[in-house]
N, C-alpha and C. Protein backbone atom coordinates (compact mmCIF):
# COMPACT_ATOMS: atom_id res chain seq x y z
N UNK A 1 0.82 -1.19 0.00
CA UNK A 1 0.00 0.00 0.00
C UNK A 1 0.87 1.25 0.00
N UNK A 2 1.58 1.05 0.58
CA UNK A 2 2.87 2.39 1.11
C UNK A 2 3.76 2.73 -0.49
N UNK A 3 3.36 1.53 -1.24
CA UNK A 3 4.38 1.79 -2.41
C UNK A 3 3.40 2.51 -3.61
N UNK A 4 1.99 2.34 -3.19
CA UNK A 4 1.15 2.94 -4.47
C UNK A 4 1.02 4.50 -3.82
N UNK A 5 1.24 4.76 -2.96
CA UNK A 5 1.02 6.14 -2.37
C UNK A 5 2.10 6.43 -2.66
N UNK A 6 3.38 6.18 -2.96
CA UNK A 6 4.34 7.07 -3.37
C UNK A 6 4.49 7.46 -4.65
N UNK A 7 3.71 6.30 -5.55
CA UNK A 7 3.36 6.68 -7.05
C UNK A 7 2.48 7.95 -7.64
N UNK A 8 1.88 7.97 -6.32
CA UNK A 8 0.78 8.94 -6.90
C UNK A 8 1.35 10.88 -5.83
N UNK A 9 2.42 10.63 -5.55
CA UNK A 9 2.56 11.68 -5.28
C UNK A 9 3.32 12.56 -6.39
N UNK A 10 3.70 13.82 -6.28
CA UNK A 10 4.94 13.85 -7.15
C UNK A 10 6.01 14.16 -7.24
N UNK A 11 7.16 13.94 -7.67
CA UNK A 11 8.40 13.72 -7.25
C UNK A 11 8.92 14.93 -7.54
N UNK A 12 9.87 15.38 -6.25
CA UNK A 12 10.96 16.29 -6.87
C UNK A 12 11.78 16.53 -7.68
N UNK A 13 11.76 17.71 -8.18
CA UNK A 13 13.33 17.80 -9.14
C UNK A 13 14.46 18.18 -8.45
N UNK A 14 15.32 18.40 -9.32
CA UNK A 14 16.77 18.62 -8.31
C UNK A 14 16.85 19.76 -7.64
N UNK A 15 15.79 20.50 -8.25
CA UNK A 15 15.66 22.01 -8.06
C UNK A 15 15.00 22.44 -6.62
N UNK A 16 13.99 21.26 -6.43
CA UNK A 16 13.21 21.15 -5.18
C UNK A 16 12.07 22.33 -5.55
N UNK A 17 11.88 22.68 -7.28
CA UNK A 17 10.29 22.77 -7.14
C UNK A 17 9.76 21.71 -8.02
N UNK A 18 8.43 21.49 -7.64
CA UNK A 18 7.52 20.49 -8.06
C UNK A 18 5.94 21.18 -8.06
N UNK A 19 5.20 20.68 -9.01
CA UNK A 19 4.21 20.93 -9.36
C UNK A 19 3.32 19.68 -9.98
N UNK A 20 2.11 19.92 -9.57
CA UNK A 20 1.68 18.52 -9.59
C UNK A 20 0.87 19.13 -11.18
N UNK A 21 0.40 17.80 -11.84
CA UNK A 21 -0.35 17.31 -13.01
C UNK A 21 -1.93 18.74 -12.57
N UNK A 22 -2.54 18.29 -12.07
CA UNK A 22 -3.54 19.46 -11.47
C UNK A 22 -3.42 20.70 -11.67
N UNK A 23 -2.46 20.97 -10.60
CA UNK A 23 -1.71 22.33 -10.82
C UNK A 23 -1.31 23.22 -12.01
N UNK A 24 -0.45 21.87 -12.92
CA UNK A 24 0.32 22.58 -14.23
C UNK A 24 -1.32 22.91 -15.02
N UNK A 25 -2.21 22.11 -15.24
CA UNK A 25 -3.30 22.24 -15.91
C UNK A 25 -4.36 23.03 -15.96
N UNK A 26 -4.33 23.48 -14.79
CA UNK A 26 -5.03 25.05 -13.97
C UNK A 26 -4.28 25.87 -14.59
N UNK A 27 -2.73 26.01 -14.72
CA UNK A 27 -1.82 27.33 -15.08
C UNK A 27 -2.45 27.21 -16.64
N UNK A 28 -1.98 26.14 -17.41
CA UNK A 28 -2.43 25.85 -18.54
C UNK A 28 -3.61 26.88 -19.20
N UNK A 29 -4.91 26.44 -18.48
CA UNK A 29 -6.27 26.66 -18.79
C UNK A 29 -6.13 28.51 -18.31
N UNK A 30 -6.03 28.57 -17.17
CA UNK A 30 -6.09 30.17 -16.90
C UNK A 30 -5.28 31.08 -18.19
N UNK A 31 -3.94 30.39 -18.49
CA UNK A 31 -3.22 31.39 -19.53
C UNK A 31 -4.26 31.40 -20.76
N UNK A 32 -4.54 30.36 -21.55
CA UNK A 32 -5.51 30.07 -22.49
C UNK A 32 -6.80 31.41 -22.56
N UNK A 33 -7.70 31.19 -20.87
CA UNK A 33 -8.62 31.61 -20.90
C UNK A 33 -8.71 33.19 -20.72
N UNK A 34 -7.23 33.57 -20.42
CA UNK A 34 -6.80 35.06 -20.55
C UNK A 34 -6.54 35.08 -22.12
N UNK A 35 -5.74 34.42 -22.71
CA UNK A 35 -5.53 34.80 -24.04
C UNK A 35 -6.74 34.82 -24.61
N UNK A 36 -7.98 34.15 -24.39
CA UNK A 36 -9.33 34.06 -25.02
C UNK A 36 -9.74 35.66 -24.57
N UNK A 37 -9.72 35.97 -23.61
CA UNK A 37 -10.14 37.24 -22.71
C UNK A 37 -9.65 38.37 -23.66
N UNK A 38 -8.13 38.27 -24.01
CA UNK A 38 -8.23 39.57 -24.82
C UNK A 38 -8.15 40.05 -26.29
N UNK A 39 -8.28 38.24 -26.49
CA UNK A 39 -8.92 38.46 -28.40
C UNK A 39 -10.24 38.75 -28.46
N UNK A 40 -10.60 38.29 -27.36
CA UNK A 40 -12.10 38.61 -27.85
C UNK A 40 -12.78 40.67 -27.40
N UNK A 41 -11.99 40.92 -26.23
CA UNK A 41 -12.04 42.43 -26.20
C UNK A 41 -11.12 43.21 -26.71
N UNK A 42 -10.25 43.00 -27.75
CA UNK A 42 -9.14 44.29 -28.12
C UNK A 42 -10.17 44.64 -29.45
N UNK A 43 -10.68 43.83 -30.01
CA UNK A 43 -12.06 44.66 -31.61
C UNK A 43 -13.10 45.24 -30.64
N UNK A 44 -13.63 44.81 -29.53
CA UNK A 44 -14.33 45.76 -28.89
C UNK A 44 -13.61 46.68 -28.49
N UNK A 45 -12.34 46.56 -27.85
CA UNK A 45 -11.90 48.18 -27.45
C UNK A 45 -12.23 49.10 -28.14
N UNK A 46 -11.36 48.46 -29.71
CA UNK A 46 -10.80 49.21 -30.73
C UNK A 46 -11.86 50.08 -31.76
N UNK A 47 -12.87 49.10 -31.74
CA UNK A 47 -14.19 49.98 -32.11
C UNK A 47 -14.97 50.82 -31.26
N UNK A 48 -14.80 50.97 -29.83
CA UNK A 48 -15.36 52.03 -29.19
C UNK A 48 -14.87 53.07 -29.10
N UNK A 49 -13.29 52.73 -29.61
CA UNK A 49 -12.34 54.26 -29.27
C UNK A 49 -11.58 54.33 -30.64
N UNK A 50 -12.61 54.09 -31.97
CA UNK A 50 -11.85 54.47 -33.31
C UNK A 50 -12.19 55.56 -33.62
N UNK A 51 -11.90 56.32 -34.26
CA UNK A 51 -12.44 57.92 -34.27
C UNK A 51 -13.27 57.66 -35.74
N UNK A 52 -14.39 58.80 -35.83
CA UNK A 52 -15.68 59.07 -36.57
C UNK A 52 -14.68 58.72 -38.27
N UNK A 53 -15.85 58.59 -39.06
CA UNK A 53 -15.34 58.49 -40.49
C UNK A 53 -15.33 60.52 -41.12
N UNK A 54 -15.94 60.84 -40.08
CA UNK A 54 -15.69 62.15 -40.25
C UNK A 54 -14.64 62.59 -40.21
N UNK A 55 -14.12 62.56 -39.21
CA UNK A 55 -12.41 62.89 -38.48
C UNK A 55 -11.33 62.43 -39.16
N UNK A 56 -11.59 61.11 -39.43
CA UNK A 56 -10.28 60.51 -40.08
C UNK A 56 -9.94 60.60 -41.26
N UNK A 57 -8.43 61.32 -41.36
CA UNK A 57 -8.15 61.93 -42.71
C UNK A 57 -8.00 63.22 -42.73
N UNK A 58 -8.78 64.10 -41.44
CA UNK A 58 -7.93 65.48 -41.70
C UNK A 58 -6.87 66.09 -41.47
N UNK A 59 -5.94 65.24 -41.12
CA UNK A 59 -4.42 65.42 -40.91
C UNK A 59 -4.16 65.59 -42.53
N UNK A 60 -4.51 65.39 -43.85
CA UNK A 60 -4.73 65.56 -44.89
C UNK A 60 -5.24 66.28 -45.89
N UNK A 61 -4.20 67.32 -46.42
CA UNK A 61 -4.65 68.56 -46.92
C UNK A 61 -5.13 68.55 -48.59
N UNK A 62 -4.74 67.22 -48.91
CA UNK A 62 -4.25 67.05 -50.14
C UNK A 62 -3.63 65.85 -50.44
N UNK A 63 -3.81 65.07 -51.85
CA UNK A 63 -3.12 64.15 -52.28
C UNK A 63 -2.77 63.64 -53.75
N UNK A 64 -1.48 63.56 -54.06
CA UNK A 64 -1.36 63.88 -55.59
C UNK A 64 -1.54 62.27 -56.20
N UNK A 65 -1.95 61.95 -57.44
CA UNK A 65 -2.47 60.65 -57.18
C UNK A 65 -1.37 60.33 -58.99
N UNK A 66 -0.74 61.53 -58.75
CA UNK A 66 0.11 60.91 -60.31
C UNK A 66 0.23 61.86 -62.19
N UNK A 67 -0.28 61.46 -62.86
CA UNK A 67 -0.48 62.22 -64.26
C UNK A 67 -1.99 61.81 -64.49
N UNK A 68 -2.04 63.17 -64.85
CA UNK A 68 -3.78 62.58 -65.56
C UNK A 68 -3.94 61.38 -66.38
N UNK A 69 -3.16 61.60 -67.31
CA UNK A 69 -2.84 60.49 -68.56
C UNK A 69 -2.95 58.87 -67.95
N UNK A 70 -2.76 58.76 -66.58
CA UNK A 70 -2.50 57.50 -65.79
C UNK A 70 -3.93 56.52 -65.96
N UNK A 71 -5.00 58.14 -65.66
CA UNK A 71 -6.02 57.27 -65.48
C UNK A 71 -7.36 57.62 -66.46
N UNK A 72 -7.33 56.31 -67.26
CA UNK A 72 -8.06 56.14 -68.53
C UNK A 72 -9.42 56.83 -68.16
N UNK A 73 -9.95 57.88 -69.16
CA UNK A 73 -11.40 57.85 -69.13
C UNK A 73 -12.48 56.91 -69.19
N UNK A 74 -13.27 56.68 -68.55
CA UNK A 74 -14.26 55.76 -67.90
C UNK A 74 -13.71 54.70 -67.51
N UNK A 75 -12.65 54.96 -66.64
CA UNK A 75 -12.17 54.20 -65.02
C UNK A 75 -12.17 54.75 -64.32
N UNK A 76 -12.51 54.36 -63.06
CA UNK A 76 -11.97 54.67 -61.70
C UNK A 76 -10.92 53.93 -60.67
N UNK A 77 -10.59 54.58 -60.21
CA UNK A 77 -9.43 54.07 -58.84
C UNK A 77 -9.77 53.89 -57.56
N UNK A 78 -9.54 52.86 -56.73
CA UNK A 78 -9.10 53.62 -54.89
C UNK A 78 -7.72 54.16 -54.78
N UNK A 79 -7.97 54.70 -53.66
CA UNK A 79 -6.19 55.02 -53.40
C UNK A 79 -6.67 55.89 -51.89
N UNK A 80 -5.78 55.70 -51.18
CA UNK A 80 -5.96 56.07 -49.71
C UNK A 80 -5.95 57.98 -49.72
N UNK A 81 -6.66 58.13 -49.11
CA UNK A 81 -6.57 59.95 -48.58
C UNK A 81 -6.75 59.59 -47.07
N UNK A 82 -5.24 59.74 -46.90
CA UNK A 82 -4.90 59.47 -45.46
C UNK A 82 -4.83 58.35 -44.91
N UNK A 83 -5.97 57.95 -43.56
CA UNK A 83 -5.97 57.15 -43.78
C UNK A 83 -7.52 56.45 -43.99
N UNK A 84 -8.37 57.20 -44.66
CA UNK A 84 -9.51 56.69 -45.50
C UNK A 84 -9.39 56.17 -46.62
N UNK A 85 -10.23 55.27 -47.40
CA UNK A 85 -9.93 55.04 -48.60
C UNK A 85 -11.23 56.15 -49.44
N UNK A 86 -10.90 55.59 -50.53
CA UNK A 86 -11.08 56.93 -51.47
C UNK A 86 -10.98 56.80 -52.74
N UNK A 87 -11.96 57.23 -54.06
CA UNK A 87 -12.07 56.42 -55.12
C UNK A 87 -12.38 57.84 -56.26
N UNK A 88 -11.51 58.02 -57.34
CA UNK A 88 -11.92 59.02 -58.45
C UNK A 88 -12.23 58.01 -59.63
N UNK A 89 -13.02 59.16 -60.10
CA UNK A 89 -13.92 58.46 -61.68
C UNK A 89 -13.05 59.39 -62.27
N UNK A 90 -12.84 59.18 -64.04
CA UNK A 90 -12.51 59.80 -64.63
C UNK A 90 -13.87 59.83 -66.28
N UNK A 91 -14.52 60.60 -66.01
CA UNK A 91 -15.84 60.57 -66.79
C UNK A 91 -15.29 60.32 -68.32
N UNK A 92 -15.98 60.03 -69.78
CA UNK A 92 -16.01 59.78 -71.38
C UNK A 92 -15.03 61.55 -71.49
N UNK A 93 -15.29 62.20 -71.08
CA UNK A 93 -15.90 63.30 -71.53
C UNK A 93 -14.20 64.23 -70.68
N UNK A 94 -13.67 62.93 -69.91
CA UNK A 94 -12.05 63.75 -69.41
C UNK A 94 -12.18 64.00 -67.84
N UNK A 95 -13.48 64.42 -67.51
CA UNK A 95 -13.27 65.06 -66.06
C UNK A 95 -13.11 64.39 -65.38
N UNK A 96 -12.43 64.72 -63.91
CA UNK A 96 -12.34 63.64 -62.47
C UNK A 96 -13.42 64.00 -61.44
N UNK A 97 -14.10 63.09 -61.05
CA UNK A 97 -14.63 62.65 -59.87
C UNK A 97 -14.36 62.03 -58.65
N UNK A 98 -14.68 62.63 -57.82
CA UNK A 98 -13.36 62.01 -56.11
C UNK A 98 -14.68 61.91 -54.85
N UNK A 99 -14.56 60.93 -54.38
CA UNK A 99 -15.45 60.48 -53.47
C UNK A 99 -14.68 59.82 -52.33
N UNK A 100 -15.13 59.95 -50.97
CA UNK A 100 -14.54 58.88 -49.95
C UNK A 100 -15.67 57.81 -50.38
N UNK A 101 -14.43 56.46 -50.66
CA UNK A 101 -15.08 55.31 -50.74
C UNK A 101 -15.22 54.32 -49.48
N UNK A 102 -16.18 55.19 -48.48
CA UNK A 102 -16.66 54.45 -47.81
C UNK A 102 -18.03 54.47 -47.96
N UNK A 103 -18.65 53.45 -48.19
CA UNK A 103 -20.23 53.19 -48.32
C UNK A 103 -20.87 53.91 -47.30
N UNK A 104 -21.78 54.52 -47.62
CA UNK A 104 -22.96 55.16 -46.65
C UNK A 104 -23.93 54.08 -45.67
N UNK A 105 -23.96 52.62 -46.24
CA UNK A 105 -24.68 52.18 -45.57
C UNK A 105 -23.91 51.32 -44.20
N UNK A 106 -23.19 50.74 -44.12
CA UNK A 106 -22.55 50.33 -43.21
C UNK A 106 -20.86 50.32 -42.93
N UNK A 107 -20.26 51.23 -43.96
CA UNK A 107 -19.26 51.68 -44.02
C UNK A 107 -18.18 50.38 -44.81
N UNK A 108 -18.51 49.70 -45.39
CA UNK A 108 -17.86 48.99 -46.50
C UNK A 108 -16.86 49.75 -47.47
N UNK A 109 -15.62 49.67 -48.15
CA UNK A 109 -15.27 50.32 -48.97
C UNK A 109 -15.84 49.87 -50.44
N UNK A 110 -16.39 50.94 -51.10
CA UNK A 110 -16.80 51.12 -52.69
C UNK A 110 -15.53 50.67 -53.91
N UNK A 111 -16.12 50.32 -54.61
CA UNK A 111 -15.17 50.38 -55.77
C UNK A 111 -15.62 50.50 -57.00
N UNK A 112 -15.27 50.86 -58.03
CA UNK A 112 -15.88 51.32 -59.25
C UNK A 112 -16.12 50.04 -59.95
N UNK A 113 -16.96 49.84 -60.90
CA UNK A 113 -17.00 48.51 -61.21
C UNK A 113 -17.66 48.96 -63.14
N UNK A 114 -16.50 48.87 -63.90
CA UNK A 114 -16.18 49.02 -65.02
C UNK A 114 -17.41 48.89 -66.17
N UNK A 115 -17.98 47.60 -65.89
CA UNK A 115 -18.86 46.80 -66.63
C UNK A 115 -20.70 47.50 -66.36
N UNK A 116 -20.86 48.15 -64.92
CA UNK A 116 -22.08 48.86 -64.69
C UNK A 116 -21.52 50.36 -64.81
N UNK A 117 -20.76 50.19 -64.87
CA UNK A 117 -20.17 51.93 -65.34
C UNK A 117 -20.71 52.76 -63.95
N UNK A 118 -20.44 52.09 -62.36
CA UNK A 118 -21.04 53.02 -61.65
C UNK A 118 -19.83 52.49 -60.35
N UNK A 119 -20.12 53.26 -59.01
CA UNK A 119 -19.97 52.50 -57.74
C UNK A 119 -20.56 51.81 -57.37
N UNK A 120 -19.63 50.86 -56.44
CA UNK A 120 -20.74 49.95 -55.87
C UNK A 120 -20.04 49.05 -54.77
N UNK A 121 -21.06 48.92 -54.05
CA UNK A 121 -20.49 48.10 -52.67
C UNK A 121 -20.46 46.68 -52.57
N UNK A 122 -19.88 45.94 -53.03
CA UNK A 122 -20.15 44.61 -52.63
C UNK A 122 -20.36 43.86 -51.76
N UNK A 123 -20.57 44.19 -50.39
CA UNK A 123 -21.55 44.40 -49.05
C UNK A 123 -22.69 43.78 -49.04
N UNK A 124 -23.54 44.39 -49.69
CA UNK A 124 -24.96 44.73 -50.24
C UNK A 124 -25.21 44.96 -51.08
N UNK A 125 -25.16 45.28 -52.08
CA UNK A 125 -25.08 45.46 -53.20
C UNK A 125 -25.31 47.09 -53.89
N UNK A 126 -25.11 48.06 -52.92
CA UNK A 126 -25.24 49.16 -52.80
C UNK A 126 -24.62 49.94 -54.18
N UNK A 127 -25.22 50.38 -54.79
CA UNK A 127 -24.68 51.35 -56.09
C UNK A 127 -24.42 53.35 -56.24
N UNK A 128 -23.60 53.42 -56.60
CA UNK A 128 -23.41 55.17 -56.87
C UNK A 128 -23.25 55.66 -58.52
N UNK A 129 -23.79 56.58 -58.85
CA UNK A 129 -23.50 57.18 -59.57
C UNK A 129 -22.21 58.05 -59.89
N UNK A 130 -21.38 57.49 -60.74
CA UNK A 130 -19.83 57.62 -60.71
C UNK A 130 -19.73 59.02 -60.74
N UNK A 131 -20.72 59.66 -61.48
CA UNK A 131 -20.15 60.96 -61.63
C UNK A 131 -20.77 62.19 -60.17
N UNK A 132 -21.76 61.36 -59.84
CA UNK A 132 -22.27 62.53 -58.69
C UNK A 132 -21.83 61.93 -57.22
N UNK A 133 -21.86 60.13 -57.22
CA UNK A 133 -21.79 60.58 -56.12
C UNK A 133 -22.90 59.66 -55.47
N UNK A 134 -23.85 60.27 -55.71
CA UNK A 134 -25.43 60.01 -55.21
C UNK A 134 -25.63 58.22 -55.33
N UNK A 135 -26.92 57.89 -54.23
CA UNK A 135 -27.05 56.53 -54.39
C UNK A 135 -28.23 56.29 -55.34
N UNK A 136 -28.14 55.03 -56.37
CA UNK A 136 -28.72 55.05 -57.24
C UNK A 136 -29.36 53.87 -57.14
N UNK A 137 -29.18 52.68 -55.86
CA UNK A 137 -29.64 51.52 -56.19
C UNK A 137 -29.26 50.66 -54.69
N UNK A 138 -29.87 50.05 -54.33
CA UNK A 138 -29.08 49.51 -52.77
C UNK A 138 -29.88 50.02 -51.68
N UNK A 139 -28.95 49.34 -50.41
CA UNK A 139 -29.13 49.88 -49.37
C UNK A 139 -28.88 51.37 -48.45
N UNK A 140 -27.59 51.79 -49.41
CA UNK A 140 -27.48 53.26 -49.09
C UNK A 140 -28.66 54.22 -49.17
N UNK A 141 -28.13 54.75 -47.82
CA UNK A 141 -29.28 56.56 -46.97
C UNK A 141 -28.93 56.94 -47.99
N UNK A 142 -27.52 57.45 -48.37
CA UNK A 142 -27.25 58.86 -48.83
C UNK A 142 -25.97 58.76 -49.60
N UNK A 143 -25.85 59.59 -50.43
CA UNK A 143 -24.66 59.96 -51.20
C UNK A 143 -23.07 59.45 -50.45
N UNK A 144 -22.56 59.14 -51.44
CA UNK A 144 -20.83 59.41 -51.12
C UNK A 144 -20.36 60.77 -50.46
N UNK A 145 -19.46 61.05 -49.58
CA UNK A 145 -18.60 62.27 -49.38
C UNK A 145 -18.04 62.64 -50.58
N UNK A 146 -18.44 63.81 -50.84
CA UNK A 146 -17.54 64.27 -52.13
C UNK A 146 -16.02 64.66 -51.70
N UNK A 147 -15.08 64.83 -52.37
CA UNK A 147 -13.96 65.35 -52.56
C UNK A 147 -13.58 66.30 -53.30
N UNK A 148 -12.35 66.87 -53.22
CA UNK A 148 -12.20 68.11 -54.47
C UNK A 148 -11.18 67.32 -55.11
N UNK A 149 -11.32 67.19 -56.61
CA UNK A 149 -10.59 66.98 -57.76
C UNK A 149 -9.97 67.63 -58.54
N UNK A 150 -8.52 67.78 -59.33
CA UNK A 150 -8.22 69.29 -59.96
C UNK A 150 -6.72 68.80 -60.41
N UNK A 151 -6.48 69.41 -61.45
CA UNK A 151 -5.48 68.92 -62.86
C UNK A 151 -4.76 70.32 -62.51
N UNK A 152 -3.57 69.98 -61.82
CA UNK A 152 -2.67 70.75 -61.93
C UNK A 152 -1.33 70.87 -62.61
N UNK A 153 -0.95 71.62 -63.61
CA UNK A 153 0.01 71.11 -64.69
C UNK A 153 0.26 69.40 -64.81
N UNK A 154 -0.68 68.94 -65.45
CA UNK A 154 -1.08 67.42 -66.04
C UNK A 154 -1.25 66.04 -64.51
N UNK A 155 -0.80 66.54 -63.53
CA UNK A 155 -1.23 65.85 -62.27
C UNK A 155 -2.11 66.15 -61.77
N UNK A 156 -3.03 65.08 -61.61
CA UNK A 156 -3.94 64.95 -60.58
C UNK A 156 -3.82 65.03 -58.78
N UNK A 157 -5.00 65.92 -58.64
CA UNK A 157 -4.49 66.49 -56.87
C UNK A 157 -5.97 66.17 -56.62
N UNK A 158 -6.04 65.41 -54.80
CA UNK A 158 -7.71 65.27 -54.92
C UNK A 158 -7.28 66.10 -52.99
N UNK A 159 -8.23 66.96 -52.98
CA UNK A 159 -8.08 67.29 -52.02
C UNK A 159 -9.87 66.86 -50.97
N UNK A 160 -9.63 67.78 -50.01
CA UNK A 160 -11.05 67.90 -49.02
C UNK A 160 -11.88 68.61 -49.30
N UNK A 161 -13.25 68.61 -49.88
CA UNK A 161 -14.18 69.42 -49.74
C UNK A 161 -14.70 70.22 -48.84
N UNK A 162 -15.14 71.51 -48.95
CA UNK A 162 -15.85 72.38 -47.75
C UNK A 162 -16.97 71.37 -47.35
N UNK A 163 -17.52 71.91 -45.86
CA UNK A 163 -18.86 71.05 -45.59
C UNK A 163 -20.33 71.97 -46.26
N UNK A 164 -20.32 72.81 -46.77
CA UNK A 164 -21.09 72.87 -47.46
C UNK A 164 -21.18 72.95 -49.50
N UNK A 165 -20.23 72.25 -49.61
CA UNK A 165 -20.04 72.05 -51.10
C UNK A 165 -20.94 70.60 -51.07
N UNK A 166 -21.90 71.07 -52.78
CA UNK A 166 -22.40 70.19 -53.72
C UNK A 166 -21.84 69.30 -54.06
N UNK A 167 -22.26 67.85 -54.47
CA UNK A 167 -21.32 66.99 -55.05
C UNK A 167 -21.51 67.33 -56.98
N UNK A 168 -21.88 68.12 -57.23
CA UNK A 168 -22.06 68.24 -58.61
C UNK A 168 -20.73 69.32 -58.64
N UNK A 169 -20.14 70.35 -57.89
CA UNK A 169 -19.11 70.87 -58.27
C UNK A 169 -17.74 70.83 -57.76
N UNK A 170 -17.64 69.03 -57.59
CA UNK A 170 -16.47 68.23 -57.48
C UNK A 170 -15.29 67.75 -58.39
N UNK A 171 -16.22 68.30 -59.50
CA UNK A 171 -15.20 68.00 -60.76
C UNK A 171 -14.55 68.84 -61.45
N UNK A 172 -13.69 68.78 -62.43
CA UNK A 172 -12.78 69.77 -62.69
C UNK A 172 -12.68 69.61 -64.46
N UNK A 173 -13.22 70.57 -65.59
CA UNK A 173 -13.37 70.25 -66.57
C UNK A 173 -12.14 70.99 -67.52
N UNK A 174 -11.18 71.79 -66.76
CA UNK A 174 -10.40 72.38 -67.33
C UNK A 174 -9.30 71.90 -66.86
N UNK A 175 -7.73 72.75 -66.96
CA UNK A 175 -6.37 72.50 -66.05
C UNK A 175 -6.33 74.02 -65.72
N UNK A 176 -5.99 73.71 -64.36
CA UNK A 176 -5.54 74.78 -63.62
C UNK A 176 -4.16 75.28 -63.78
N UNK A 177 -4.02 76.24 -64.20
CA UNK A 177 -2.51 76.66 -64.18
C UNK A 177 -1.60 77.03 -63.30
N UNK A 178 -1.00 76.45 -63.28
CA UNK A 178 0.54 75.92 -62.00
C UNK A 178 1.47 76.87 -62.10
């Protein structure tokens, strides 16, 4: 009897610490159930304390996106303004169009989509009218954020719109002289 009770105890190391099977498995489970603890709250932090889609991006006065020539009439682009994303049309007809491409309806990013000749969210299926802006089809409330667009000696510059600018006078049908 005296010899099965020494089996089931547990033996020292040379070190003279010891930790039993129990023990190590408790440490085990607690580290685990902390690491569970803060994957599952750092996207809650991080979404209670991300700043508005308003805010983000006005550290950003301006952004040069290259040569006009780059970008073919009746395409559009993303390309970051700041750190929003952000999408210009370039209309049949030459002019640029600049929108924050974040969807109005649940904040998805937009992308131009060649073949409907419009925006659109693949989300939901949310659609814009490339050249205004406006929602034409979907789940979107309301229009895109407009941007300011503008051909400065043959580069394209898309800057921030006032808060009370139209999205119809976002575009730029001439070159500005530099």
């Amino acid at each position: 009897m005296e010899d099965t009770m020494k089996s089931q105890q547990p033996e020292e190391s040379s070190s003279g610490f010891q930790i039993s099977r129990r023990r190590f498995i408790k440490v085990v489970l607690g580290f685990f159930a902390l690491l569970w603890g803060a994957v599952t709250t750092f996207p809650i932090f991080k979404y209670l304390t991300a700043t508005s889609d308003e805010t983000a991006g006005e550290e950003v006065a301006s952004v040069s996106l290259g040569s006009a020539d780059a970008i073919a009439k009746g395409t559009g682009k993303n390309f970051q303004f700041g750190h929003k994303p952000a999408i210009i049309y370039r209309d049949d007809a030459g002019d640029f169009h600049a929108f924050s491409a974040i969807c109005t309806h649940l904040g998805c990013t937009v992308q131009f989509s060649q073949e409907k000749n419009n925006i659109w969210c693949a989300c939901h299926g949310g659609q814009y009218d490339a050249a205004s802006g406006k929602n034409i089809a979907g789940p979107p409330p309301k229009p895109l954020a407009p941007l300011n667009a503008a051909v400065v000696n043959g580069e394209v510059f898309v800057s921030r719109a006032p808060a009370a600018q139209s999205t119809d006078t976002d575009k730029v049908t001439e070159e500005i002289p530099g």
